[in-house]
Protein backbone atom coordinates (compact mmCIF):
# COMPACT_ATOMS: atom_id res chain seq x y z
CA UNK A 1 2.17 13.78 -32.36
CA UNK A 2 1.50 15.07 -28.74
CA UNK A 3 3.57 12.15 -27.08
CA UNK A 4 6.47 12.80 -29.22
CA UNK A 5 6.82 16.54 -28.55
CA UNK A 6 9.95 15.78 -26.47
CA UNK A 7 11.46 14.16 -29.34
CA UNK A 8 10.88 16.60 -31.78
CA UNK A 9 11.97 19.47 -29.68
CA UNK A 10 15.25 17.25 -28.35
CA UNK A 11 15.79 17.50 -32.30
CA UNK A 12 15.53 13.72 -33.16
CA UNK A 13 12.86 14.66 -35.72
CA UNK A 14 14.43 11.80 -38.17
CA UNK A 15 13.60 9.18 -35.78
CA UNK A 16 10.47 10.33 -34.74
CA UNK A 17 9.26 10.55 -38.48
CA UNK A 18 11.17 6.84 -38.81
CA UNK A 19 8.29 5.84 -36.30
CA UNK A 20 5.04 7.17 -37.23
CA UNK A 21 5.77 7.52 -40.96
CA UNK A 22 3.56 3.91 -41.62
CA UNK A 23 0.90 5.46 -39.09
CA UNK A 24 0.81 8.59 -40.57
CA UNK A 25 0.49 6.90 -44.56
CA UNK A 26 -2.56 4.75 -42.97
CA UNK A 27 -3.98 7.53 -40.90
CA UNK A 28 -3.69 10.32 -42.84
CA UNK A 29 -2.20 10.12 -46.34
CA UNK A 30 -4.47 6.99 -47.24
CA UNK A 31 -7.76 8.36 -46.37
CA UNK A 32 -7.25 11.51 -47.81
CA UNK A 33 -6.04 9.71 -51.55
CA UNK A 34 -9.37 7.55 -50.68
CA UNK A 35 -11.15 11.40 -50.69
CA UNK A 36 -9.48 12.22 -53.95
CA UNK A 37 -10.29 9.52 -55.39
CA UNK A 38 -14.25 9.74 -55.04
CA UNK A 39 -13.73 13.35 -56.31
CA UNK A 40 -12.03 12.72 -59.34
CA UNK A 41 -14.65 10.35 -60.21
CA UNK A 42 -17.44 13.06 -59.62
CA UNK A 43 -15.47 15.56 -61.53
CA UNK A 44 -14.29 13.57 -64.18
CA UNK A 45 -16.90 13.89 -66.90
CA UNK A 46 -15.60 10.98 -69.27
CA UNK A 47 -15.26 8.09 -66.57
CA UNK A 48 -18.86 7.04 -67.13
CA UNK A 49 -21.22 7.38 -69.73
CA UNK A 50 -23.91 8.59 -67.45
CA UNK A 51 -23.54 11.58 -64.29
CA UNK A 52 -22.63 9.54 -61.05
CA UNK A 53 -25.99 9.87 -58.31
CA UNK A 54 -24.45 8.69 -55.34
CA UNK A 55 -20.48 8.26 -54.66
CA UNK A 56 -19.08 7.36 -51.04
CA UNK A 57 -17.23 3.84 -49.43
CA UNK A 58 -18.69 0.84 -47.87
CA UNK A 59 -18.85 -2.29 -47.13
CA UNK A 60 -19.61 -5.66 -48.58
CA UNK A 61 -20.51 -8.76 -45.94
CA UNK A 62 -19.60 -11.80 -47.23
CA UNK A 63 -21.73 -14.36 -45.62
CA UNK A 64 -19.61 -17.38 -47.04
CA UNK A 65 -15.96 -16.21 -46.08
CA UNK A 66 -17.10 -14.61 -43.06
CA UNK A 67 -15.61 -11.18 -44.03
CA UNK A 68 -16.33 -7.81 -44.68
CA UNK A 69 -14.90 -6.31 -48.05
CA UNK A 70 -14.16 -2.76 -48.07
CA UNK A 71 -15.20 -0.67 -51.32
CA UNK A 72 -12.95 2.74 -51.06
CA UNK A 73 -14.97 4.07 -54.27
CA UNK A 74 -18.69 2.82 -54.51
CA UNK A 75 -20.26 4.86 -57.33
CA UNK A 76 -24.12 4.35 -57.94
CA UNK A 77 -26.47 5.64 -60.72
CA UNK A 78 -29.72 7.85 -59.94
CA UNK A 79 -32.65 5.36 -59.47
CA UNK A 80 -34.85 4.58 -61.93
CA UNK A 81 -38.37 3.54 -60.72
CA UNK A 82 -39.21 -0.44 -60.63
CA UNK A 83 -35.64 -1.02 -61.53
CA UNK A 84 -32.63 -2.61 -59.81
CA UNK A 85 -30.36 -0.31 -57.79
CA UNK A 86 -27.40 0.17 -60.65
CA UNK A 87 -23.37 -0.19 -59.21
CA UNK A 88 -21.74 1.75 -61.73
CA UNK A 89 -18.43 1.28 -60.24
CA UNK A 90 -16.49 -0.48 -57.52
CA UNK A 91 -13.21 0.71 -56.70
CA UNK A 92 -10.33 -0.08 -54.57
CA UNK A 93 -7.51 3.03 -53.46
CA UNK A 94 -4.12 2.31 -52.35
CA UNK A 95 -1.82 4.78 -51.88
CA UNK A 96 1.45 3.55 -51.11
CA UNK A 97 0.80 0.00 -52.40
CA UNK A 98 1.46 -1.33 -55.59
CA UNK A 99 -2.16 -2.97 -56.93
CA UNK A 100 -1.82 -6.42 -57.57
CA UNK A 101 -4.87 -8.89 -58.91
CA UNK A 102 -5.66 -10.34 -55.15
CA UNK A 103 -7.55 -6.65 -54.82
CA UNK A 104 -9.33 -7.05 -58.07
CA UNK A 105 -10.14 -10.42 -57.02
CA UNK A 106 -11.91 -8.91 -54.01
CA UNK A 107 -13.26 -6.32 -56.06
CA UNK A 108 -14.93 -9.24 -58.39
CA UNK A 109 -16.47 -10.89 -55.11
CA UNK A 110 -17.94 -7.15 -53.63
CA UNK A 111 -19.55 -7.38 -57.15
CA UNK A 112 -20.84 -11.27 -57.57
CA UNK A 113 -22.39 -10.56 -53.72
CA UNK A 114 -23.73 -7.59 -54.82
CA UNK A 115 -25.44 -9.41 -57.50
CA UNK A 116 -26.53 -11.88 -55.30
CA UNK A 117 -27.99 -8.78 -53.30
CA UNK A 118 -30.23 -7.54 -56.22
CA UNK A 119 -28.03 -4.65 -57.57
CA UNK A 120 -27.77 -4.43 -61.22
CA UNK A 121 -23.76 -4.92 -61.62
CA UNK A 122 -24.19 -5.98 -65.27
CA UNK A 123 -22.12 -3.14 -66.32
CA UNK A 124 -20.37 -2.12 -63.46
CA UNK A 125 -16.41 -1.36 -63.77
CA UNK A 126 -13.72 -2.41 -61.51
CA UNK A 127 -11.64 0.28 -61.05
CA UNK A 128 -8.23 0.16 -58.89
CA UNK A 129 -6.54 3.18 -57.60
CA UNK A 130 -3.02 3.87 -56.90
CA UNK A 131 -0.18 5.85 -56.45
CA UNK A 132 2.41 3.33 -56.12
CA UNK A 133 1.60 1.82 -59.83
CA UNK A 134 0.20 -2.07 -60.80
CA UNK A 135 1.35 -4.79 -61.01
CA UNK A 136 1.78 -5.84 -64.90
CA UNK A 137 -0.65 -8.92 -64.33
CA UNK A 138 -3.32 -6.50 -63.89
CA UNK A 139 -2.50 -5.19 -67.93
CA UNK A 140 -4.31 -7.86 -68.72
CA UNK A 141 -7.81 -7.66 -66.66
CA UNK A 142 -10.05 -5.61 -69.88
CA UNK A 143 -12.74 -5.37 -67.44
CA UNK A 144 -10.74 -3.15 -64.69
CA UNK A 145 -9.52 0.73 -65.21
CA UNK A 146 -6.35 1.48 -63.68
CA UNK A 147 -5.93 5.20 -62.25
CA UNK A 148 -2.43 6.06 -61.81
CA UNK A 149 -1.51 9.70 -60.22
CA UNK A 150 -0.65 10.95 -63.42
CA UNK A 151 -4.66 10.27 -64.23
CA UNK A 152 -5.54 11.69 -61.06
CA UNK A 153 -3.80 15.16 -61.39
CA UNK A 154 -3.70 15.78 -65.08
């Protein structure tokens, strides 16, 4: 905000906010939903059947497409010796979007790579989060949980 301090102090506030608002949803607001999210999944005993080991965000090279996917939620289970690495749940946040099926889509391709990898995604759940809502195609996809911010703060 230090280059608009004029503004705001010349009282044009309005406009000022008119102008950084989509920064400030990308640069501030999203990454900090992106946060809750990968707490609520630690905290929340009944999302898996098993305690979470590791939780964070990455990213997913696809070799093919020649793109990077980005996972917002990557949840992992502890490691079991002589076993494949186990992706309990791959998870894409949007905040001010409304989820449509082109990100479970990419979510479904982070896991098939994955796969390809050696990770044990047999079981793993798509999960998309939002607090703009989904789109109703996405009532259909069984094998994706949808966490709404009525989820997220009850």
């Amino acid at each position: 905000m230090r280059p608009r301090w004029g503004l705001l102090e010349s009282g044009r506030a309005a406009n000022v906010w008119k102008g950084s608002r989509a920064r400030f949803l990308d640069q501030v607001l999203g990454p900090h939903f992106e946060e809750m999210c990968r707490q609520f999944v630690l905290l929340y005993d009944d999302f898996f059947e098993e305690l979470p080991c590791e939780i964070g965000a990455g990213v997913v090279v696809d070799p093919v497409r020649h793109e990077q996917i980005q996972i917002d939620v990557a949840v992992f289970a502890p490691a079991m010796p002589g076993e494949r690495k186990r992706v309990l749940s791959l998870g894409e946040v949007k905040w001010g979007k409304t989820m449509r099926p082109g990100h479970v889509a990419r979510l479904r391709r982070a896991r098939d790579l994955l796969d390809a990898k050696g990770y044990d995604v047999r079981d793993t759940v798509l999960a998309c989060y939002s607090g703009a809502g989904f789109d109703g195609a996405l009532a259909g996809e069984s094998d994706v949980r949808r966490v709404g911010v009525d989820e997220l703060y009850g």
